[in-house]
Protein backbone atom coordinates (compact mmCIF):
# COMPACT_ATOMS: atom_id res chain seq x y z
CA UNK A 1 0.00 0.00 0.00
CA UNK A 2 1.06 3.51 -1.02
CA UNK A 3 0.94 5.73 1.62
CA UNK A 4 1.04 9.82 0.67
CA UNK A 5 1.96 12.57 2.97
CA UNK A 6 1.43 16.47 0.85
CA UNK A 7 2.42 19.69 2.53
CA UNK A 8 3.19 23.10 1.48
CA UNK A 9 -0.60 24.46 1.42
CA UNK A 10 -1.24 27.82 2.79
CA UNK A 11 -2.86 31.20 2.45
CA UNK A 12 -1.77 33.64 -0.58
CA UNK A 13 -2.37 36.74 -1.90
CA UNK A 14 -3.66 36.67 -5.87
CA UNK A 15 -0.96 36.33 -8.60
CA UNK A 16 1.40 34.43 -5.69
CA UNK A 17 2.89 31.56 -5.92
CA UNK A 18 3.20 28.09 -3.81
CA UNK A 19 4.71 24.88 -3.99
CA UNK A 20 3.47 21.70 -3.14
CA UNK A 21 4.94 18.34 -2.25
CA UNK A 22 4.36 15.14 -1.86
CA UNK A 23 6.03 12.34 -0.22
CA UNK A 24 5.97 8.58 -1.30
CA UNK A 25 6.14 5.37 1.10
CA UNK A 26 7.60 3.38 -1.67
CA UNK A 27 9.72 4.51 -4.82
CA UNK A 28 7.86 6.06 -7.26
CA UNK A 29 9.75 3.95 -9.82
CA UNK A 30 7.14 1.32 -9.17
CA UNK A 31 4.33 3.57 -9.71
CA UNK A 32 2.41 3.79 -12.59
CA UNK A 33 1.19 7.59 -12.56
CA UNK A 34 1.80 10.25 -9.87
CA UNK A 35 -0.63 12.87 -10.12
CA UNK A 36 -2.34 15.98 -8.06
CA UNK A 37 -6.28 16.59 -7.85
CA UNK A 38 -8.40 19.50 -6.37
CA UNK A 39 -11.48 20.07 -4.64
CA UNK A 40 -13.22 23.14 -4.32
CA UNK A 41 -16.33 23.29 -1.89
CA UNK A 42 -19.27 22.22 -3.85
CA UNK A 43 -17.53 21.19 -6.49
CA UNK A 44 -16.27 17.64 -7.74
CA UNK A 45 -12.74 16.82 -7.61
CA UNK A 46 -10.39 17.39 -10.64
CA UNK A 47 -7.46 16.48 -11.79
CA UNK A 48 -4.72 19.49 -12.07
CA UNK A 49 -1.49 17.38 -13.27
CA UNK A 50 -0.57 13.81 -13.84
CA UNK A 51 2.92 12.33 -14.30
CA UNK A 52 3.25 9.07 -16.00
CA UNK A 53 6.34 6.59 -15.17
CA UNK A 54 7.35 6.94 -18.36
CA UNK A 55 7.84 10.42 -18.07
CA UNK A 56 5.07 12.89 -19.89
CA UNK A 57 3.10 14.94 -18.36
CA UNK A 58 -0.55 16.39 -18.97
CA UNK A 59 -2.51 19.83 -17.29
CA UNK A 60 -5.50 20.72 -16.84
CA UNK A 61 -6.39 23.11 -19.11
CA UNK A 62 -7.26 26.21 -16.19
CA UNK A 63 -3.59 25.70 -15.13
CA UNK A 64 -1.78 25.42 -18.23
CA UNK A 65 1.06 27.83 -18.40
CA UNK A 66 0.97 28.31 -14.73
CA UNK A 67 1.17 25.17 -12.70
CA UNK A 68 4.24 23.08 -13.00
CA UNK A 69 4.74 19.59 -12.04
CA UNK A 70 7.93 17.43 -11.15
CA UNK A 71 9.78 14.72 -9.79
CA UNK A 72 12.57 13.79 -7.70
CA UNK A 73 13.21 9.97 -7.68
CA UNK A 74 15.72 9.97 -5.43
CA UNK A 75 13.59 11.59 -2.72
CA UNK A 76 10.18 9.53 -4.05
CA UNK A 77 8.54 12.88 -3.91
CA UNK A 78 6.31 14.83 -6.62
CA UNK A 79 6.19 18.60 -6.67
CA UNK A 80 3.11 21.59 -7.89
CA UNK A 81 4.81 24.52 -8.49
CA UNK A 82 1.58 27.11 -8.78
CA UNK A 83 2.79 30.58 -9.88
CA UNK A 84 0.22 33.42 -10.83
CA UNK A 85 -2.62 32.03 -8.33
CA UNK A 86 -6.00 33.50 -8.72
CA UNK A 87 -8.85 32.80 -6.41
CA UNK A 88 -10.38 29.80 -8.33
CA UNK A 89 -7.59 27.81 -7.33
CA UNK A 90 -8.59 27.94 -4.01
CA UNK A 91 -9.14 24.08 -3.37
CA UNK A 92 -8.26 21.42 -1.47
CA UNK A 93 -5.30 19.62 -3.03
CA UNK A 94 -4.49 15.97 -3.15
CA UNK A 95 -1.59 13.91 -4.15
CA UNK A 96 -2.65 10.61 -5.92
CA UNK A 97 -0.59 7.74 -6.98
CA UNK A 98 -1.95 4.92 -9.65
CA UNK A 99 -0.06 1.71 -9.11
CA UNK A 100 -0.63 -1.77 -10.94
CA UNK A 101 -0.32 -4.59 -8.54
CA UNK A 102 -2.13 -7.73 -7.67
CA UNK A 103 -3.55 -7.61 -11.08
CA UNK A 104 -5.22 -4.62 -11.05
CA UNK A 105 -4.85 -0.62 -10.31
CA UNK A 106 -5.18 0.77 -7.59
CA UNK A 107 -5.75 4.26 -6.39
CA UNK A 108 -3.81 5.86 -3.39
CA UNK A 109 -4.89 9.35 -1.97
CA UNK A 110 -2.82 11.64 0.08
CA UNK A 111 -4.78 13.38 3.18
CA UNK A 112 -4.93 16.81 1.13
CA UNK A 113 -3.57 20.25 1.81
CA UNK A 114 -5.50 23.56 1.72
CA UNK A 115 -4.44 26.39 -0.37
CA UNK A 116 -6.24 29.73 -0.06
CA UNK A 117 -5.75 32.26 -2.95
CA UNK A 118 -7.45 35.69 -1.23
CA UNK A 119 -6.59 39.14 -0.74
């Protein structure tokens, strides 16, 4: 089992920036697609970035241009670099690693970390 630990959530002013991490239990080597999700209040959760093993990469289309994300394998941890935050972004975020094992896939969640984009 995957476990997922995210920090680096906080409170920012408009056009700010932030950067997010997230820790893996296991090397990500072994896992299939890291990715980060949101969660606004009300709203469904989406998906922001996702990182495949084999090393592209794919946005949602509200961040493109803005929100960066990356990988260090040595340290089995994923990064979201968020530059020019507005207040839509405003969201619970959530680390999520997709790992094929047992003959299946299997979804791990992180516990999610606020972030707050207000003046």
């Amino acid at each position: 089992q995957v476990q997922l630990v995210e920090s680096g959530g906080g409170l920012v002013q408009p056009g700010g920036s932030l950067r997010l991490s997230c820790a893996a239990s296991e090397s990500i080597f072994s896992i299939n697609a890291m990715g980060w999700y949101r969660q606004a209040p009300g709203k469904q959760r989406e998906l922001v970035a996702s990182m495949t093993s084999g090393g592209s990469t794919t946005y949602a289309d509200s961040v493109k241009g803005r929100f960066t994300a990356s990988r260090d394998n040595a340290k089995n941890t994923v990064y979201l670099q968020m530059n020019s935050l507005k207040p839509e972004d405003t969201a619970v975020y959530y680390c999520n690693a997709l790992k094929f094992e047992a003959g299946r896939f299997h979804n791990y969640w992180g516990q999610g970390t606020q972030v707050t984009v207000s003046s």
